[in-house]
N, C-alpha and C. Protein backbone atom coordinates (compact mmCIF):
# COMPACT_ATOMS: atom_id res chain seq x y z
N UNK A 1 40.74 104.00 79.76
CA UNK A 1 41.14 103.12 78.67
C UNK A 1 42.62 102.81 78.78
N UNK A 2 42.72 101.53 78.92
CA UNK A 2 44.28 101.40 78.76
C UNK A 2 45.27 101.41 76.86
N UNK A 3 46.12 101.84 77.34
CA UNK A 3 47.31 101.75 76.17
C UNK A 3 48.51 101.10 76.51
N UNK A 4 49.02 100.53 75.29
CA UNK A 4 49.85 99.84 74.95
C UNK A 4 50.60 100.39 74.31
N UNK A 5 52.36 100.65 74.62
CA UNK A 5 52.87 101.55 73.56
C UNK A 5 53.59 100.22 73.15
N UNK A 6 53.69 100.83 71.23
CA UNK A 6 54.57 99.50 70.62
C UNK A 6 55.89 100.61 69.60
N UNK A 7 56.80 100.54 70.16
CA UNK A 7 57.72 101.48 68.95
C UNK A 7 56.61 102.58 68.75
N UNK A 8 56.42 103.09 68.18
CA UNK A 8 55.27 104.48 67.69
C UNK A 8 53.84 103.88 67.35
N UNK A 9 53.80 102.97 67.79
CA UNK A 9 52.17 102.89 67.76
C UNK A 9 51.50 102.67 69.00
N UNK A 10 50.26 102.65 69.44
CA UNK A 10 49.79 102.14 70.75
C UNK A 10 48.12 101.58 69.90
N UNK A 11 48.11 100.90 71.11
CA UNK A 11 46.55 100.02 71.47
C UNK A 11 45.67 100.81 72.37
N UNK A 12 44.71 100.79 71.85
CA UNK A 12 43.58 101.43 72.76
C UNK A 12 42.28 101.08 72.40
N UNK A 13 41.17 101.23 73.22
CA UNK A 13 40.15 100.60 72.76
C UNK A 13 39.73 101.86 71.14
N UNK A 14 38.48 100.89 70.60
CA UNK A 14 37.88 101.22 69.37
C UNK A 14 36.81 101.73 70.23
N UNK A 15 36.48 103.07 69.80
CA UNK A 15 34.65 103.92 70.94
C UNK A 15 33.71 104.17 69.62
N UNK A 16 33.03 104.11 70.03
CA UNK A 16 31.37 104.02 68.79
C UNK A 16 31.58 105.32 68.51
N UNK A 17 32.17 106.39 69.01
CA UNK A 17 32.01 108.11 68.37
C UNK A 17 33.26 108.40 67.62
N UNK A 18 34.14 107.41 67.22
CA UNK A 18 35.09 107.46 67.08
C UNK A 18 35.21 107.16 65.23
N UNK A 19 34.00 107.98 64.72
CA UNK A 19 34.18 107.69 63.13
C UNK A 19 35.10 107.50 62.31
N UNK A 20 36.08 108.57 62.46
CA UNK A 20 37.44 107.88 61.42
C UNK A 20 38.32 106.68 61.46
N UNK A 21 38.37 106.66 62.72
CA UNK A 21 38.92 105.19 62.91
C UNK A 21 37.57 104.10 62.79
N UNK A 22 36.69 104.23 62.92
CA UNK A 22 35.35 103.38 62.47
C UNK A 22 35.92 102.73 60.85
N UNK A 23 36.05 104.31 60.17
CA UNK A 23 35.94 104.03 58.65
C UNK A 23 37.19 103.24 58.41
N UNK A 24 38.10 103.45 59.08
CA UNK A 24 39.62 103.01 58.35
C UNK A 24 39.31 101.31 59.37
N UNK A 25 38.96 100.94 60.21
CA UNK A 25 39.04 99.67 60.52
C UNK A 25 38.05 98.85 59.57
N UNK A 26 36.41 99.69 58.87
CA UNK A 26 35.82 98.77 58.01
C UNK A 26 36.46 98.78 56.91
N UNK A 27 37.58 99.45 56.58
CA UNK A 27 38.75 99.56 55.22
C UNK A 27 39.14 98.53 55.66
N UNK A 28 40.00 98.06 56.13
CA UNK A 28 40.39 97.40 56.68
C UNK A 28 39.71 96.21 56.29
N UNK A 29 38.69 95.88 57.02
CA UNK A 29 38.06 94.56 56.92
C UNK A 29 37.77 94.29 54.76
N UNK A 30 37.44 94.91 54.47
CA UNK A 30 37.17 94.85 53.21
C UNK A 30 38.34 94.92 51.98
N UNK A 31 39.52 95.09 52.44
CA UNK A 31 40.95 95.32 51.50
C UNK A 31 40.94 93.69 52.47
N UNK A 32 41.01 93.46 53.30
CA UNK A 32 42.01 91.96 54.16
C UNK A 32 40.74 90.52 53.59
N UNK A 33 39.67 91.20 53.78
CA UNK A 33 38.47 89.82 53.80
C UNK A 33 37.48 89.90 52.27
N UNK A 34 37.44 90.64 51.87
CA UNK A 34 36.24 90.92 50.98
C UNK A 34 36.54 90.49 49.45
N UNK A 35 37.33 89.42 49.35
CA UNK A 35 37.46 88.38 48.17
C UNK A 35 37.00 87.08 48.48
N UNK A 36 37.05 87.09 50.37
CA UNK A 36 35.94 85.50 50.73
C UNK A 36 34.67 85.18 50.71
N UNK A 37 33.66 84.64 50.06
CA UNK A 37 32.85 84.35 50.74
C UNK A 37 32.15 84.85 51.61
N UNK A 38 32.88 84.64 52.62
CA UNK A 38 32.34 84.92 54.35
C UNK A 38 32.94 85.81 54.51
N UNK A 39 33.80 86.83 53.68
CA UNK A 39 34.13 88.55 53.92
C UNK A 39 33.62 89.35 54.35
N UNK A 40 33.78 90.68 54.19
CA UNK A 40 32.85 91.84 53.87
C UNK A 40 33.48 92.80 52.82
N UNK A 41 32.21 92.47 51.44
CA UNK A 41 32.62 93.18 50.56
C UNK A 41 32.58 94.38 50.29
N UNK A 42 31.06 94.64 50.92
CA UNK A 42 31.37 96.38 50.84
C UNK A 42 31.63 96.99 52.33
N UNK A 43 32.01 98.52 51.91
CA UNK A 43 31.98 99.15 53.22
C UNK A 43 31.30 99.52 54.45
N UNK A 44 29.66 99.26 53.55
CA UNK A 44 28.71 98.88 54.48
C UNK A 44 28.48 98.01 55.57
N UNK A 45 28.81 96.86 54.84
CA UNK A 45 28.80 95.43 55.66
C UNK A 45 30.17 95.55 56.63
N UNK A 46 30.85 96.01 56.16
CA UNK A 46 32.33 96.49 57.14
C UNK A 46 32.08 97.16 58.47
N UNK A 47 31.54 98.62 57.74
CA UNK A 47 31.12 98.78 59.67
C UNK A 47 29.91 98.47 60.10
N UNK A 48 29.09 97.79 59.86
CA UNK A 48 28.04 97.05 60.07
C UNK A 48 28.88 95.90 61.36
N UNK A 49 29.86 95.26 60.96
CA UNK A 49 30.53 94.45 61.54
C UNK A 49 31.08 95.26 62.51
N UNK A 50 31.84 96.21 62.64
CA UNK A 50 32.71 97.01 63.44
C UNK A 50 31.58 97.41 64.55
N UNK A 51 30.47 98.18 64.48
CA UNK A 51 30.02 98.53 65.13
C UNK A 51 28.88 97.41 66.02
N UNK A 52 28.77 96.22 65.99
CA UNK A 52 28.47 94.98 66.10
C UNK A 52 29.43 95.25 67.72
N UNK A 53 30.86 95.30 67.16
CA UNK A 53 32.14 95.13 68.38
C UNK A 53 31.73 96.09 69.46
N UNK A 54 30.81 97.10 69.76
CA UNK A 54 30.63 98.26 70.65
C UNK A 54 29.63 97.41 71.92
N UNK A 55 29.18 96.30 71.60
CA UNK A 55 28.21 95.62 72.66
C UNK A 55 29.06 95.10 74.23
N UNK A 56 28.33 94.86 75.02
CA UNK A 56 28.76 95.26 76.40
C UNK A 56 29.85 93.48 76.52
N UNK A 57 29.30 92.42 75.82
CA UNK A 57 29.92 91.52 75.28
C UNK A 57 30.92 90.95 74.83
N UNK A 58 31.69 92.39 74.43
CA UNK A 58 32.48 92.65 73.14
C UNK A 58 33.83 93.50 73.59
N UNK A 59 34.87 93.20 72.90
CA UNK A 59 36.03 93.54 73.14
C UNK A 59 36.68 94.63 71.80
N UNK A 60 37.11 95.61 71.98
CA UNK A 60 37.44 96.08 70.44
C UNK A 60 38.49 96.86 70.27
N UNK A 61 39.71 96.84 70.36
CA UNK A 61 41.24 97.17 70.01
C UNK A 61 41.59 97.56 68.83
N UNK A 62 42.15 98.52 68.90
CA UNK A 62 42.74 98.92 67.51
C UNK A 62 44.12 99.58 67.55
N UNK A 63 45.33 98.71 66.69
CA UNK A 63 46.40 99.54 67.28
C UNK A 63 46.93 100.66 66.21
N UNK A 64 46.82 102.00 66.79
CA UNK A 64 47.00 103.16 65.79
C UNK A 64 48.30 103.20 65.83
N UNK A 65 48.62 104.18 64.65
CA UNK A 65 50.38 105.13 64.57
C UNK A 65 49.98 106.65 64.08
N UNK A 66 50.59 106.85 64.63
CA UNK A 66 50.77 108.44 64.84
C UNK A 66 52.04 108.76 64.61
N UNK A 67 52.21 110.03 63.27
CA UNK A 67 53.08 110.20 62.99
C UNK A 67 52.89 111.76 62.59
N UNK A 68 53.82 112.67 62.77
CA UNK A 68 54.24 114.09 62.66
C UNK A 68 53.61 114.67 61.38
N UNK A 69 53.39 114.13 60.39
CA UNK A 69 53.36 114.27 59.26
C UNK A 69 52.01 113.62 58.54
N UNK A 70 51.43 113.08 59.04
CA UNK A 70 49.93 112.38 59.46
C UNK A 70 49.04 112.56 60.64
N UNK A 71 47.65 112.67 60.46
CA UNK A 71 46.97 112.45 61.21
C UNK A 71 46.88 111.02 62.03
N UNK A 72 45.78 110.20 62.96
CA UNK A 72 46.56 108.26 63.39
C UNK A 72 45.56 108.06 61.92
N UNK A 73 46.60 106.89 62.09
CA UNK A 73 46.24 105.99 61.20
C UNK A 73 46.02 104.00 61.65
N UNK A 74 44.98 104.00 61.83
CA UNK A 74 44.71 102.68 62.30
C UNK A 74 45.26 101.78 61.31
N UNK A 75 46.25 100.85 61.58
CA UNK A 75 47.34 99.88 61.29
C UNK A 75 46.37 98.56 61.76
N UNK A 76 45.58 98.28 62.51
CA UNK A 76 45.34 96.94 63.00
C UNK A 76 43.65 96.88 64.06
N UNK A 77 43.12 95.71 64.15
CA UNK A 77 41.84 95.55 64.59
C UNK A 77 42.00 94.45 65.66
N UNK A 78 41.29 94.10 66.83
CA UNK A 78 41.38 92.94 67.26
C UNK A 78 40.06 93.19 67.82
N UNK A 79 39.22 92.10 67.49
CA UNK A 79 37.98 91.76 68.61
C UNK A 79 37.61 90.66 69.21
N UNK A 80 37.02 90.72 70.70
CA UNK A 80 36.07 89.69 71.10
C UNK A 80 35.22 89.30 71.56
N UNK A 81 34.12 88.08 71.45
CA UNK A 81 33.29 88.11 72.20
C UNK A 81 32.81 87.19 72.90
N UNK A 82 32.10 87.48 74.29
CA UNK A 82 32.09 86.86 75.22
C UNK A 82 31.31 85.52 75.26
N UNK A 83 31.63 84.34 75.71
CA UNK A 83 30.76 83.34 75.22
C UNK A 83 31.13 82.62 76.67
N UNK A 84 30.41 81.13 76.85
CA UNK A 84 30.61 80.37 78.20
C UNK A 84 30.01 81.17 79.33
N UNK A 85 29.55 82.14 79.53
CA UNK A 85 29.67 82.94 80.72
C UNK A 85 30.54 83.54 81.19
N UNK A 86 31.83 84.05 79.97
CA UNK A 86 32.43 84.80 80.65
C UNK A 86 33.41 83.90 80.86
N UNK A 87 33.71 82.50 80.37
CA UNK A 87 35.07 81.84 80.99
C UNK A 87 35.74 81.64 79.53
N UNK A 88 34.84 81.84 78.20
CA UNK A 88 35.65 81.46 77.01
C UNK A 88 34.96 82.88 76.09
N UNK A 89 36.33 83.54 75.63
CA UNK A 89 36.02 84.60 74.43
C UNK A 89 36.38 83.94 73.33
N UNK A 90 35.45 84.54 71.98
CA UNK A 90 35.93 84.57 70.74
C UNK A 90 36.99 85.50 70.13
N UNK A 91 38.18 84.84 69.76
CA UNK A 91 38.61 86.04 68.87
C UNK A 91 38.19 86.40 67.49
N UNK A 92 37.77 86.96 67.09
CA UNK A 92 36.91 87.82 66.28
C UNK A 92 36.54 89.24 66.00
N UNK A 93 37.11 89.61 64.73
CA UNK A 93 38.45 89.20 63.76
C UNK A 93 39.74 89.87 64.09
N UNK A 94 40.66 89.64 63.60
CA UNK A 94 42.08 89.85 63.55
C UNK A 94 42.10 90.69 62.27
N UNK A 95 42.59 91.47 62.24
CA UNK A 95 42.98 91.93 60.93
C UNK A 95 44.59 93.07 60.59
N UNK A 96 45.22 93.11 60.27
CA UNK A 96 46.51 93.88 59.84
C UNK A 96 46.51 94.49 59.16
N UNK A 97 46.62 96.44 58.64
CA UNK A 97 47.06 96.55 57.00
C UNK A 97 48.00 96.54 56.22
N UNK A 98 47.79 95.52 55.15
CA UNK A 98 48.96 95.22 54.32
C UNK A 98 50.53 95.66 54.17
N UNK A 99 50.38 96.97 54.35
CA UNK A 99 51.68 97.17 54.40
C UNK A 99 52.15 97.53 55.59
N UNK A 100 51.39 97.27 57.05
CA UNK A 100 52.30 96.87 58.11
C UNK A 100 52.39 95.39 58.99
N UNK A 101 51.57 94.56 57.69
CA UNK A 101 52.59 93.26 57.90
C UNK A 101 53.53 92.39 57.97
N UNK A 102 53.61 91.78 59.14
CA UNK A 102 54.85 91.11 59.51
C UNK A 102 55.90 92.02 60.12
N UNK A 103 55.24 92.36 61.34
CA UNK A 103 55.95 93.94 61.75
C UNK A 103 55.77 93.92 63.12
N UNK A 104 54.79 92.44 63.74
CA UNK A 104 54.35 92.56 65.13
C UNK A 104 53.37 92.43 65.52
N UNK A 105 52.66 93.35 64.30
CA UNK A 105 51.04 94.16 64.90
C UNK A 105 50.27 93.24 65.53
N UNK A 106 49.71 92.23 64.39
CA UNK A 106 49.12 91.09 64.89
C UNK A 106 49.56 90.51 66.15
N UNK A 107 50.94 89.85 66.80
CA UNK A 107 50.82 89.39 67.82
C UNK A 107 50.79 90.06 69.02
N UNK A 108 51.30 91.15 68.65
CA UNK A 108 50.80 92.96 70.10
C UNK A 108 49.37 92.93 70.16
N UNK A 109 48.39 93.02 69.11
CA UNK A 109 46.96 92.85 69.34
C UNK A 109 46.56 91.56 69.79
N UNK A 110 46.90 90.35 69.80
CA UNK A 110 46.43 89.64 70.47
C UNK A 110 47.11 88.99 71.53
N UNK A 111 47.99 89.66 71.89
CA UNK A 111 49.06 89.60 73.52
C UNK A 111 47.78 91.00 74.38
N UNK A 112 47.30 92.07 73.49
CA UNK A 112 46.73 92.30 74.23
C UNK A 112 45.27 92.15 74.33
N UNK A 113 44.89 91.67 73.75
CA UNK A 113 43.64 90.92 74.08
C UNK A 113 43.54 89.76 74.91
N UNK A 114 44.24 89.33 74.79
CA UNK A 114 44.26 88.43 76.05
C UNK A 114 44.60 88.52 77.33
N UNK A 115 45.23 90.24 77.59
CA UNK A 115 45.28 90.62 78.92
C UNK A 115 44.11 91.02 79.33
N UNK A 116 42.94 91.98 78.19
CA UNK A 116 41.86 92.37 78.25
C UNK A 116 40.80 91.11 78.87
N UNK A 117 41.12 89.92 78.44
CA UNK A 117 39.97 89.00 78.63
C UNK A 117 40.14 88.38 79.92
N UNK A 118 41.52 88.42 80.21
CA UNK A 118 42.16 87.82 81.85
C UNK A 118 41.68 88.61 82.43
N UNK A 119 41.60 90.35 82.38
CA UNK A 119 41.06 91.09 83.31
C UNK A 119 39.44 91.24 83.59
N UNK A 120 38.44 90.46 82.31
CA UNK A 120 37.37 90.13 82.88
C UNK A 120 36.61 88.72 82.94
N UNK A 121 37.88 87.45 83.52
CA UNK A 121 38.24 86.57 84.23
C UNK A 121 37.56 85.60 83.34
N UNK A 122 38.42 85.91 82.19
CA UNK A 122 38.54 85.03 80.70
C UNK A 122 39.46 83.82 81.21
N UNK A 123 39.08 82.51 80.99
CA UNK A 123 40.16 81.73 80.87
C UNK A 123 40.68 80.86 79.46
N UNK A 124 39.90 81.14 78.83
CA UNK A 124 39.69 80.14 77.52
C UNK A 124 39.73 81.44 76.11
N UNK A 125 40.66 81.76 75.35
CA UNK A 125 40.38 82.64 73.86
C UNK A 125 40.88 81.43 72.99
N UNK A 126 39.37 81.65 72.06
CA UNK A 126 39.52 80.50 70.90
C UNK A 126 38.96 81.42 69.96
N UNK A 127 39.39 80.54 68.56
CA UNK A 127 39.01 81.43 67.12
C UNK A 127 38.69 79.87 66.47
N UNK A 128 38.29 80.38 65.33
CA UNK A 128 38.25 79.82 64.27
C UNK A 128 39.06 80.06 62.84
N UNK A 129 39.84 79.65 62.31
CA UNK A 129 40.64 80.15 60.65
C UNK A 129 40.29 79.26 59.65
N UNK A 130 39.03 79.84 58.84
CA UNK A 130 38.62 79.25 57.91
C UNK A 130 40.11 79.05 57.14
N UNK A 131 39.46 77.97 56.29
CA UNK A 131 40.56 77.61 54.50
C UNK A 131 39.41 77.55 53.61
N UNK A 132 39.32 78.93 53.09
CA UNK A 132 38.49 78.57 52.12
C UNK A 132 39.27 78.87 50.66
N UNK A 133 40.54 79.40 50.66
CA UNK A 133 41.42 79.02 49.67
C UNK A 133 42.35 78.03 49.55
N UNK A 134 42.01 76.95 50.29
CA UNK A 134 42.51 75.73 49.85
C UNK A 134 44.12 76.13 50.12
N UNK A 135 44.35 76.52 51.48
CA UNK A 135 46.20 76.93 51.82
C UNK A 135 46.49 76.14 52.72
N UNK A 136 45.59 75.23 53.45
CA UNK A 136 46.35 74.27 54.24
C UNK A 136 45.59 72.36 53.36
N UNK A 137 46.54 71.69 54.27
CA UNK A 137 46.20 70.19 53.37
C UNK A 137 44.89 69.67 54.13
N UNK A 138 44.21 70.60 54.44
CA UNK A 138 42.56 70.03 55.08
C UNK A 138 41.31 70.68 53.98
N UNK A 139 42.06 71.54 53.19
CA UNK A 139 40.85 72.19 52.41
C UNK A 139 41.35 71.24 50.78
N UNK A 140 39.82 71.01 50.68
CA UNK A 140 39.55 70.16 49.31
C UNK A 140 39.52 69.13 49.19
N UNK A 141 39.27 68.45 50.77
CA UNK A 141 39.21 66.89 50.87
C UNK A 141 38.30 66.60 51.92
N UNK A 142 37.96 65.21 51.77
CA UNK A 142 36.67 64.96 52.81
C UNK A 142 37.35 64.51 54.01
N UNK A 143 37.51 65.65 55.09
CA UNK A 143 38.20 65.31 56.06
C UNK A 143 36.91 64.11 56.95
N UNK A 144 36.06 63.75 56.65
CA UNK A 144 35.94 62.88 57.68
C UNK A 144 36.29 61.79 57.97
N UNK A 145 36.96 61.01 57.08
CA UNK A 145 37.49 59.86 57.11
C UNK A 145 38.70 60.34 57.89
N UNK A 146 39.18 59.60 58.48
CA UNK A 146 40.17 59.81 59.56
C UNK A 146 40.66 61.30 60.04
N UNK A 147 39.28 61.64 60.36
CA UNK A 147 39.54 63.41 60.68
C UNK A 147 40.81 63.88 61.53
N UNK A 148 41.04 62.97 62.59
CA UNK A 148 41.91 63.57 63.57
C UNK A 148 43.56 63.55 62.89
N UNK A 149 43.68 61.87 62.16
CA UNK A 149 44.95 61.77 61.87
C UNK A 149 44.87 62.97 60.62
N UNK A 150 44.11 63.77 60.09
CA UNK A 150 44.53 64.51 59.10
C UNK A 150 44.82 65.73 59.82
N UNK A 151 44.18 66.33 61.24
CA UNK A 151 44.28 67.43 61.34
C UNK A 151 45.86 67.13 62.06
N UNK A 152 46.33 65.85 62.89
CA UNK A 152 47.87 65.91 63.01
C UNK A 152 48.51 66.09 62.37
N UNK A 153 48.28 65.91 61.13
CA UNK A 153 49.39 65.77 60.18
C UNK A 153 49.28 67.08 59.12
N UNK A 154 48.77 68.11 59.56
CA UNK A 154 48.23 69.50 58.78
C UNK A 154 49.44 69.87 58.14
N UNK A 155 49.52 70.46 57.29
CA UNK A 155 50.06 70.69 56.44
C UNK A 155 49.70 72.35 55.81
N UNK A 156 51.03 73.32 55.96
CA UNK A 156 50.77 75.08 55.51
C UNK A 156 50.89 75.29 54.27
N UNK A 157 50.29 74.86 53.22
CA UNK A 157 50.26 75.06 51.84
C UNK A 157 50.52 76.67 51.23
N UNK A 158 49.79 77.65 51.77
CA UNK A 158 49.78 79.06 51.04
C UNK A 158 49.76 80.18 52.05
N UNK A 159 50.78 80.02 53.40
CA UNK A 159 51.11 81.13 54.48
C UNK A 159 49.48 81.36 55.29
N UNK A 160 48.70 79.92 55.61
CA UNK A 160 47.83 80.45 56.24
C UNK A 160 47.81 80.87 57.48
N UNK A 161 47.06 81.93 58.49
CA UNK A 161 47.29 82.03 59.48
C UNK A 161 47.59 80.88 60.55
N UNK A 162 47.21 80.08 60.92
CA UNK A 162 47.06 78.39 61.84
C UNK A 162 48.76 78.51 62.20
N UNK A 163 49.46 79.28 61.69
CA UNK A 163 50.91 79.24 62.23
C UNK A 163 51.40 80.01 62.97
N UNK A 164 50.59 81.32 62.89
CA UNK A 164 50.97 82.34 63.23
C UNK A 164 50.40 82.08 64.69
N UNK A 165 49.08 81.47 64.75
CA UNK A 165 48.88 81.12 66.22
C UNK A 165 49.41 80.32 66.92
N UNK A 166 49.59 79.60 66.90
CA UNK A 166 50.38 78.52 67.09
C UNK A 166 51.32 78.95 67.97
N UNK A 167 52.37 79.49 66.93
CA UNK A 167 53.40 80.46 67.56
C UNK A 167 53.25 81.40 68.29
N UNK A 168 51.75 81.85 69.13
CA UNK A 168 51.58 82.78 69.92
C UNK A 168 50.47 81.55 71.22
N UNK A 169 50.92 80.14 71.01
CA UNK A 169 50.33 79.50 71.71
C UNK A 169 48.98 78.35 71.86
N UNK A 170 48.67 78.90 70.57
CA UNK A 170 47.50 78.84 70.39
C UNK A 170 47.57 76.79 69.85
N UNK A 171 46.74 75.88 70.06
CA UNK A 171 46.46 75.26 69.72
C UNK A 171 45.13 74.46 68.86
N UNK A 172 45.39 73.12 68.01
CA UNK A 172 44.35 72.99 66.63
C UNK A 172 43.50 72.21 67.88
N UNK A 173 42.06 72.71 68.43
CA UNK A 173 41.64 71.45 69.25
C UNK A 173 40.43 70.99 68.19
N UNK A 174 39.88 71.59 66.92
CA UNK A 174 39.45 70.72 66.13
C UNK A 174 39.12 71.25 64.51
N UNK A 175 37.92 70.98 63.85
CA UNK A 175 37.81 71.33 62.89
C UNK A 175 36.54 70.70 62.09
N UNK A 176 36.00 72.05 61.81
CA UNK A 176 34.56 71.96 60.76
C UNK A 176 34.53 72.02 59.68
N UNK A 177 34.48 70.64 59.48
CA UNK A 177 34.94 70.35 57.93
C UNK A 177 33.74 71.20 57.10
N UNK A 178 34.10 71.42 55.75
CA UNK A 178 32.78 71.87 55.17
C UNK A 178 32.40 72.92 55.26
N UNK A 179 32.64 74.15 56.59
CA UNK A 179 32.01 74.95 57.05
C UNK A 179 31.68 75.94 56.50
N UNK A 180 32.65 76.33 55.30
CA UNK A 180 32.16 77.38 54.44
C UNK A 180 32.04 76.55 53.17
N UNK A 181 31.13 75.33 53.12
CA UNK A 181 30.96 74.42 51.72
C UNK A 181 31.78 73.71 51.29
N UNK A 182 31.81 72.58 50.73
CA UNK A 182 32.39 71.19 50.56
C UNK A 182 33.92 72.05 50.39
N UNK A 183 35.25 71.01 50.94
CA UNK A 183 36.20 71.04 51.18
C UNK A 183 36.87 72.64 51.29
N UNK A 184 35.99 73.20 52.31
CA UNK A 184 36.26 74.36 53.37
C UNK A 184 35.98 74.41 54.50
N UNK A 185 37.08 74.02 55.39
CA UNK A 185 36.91 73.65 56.31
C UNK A 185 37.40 75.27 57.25
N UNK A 186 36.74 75.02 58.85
CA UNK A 186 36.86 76.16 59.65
C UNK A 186 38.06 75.36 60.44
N UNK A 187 39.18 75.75 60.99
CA UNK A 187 40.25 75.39 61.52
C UNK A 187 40.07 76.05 63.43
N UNK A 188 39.83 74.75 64.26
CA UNK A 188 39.49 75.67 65.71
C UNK A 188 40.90 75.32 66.09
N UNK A 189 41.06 76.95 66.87
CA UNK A 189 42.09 77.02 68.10
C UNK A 189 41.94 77.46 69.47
N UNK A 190 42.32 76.88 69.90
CA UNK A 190 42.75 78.14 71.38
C UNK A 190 43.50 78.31 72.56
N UNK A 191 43.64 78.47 73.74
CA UNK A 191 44.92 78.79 74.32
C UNK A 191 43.96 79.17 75.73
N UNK A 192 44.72 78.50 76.84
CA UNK A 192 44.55 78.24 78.06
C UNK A 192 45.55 79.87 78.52
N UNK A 193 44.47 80.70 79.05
CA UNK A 193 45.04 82.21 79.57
C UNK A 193 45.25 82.21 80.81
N UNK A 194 45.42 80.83 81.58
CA UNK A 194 45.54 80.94 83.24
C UNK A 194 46.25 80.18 83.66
């Protein structure tokens, strides 16, 4: 398994026998997602999802900290999965905990996921970033009328992620309007790894 050291934390894969960190990454999913919709509200459905990530398909990172005075404590999640044959992964999901955001985590987990996917001769990582709280200027309107000139002209209403990728490369190549129900749209990105 490879690691990643970051200041006092490292990356390493997520292993199916690996229960406590199981539990604290479906924490995770359910404190970050589980007011959407398309969340996971309980803890069930959390590692229901987590353990989904253990398939031969599937990519699953988690960057811990370890500290003198603590047992690790999983800080962050990254997964993906394999789609195209192996030439395009999903990223799926990203997640941070709250109070070590805006600290890195996120773009260390997906700087290294994308070394992970180059090494099994990934060329294409794309995601999707729903708006289903209405934080960029594509949610709450019928983007089909001039879909493209709206997604040029996007607009970051309430700190949605779509920036944060961006800034790690990532580009808008389209968007499903509607996708989580009238004016919620799914926001596609992705980023050429070769």
């Amino acid at each position: 398994m490879a690691h990643q050291q970051i200041a006092d934390l490292h990356i390493r894969d997520l292993c199916p026998d690996d229960s406590t960190a199981i539990q604290q990454v479906a924490a995770l999913l359910v404190d970050a997602f589980g007011h959407l919709e398309s969340g996971w509200q309980t803890l069930a459905d959390a590692i229901a999802k987590v353990e989904e990530s253990f398939g031969a398909d599937r990519i699953s990172r988690v960057a811990v900290h370890t500290s003198a005075q603590a047992a690790q404590q999983v800080v962050g999640w990254v997964g993906a999965i394999e789609q195209y044959r192996g030439h395009s992964w999903e990223l799926h999901p990203l997640v941070v905990h709250a109070a070590w955001r805006g600290q890195g985590i996120g773009r260390a987990l997906v700087k290294d996921l994308e070394t992970q996917v180059r090494q099994r001769g990934g060329t294409t990582l794309y995601l999707g970033t729903d708006d289903e709280e209405h934080r960029t200027s594509l949610a709450g309107v019928d983007l089909y009328p001039n879909l493209y000139r709206q997604i040029a002209t996007i607009q970051n209403l309430g700190h949605h992620p779509y920036e944060f990728y961006q800034k790690l490369g990532f580009l808008i190549v389209g968007v499903i309007p509607d996708a989580n129900g009238w004016g919620k749209p799914d926001i596609l990105m992705a980023k050429r790894l070769r």
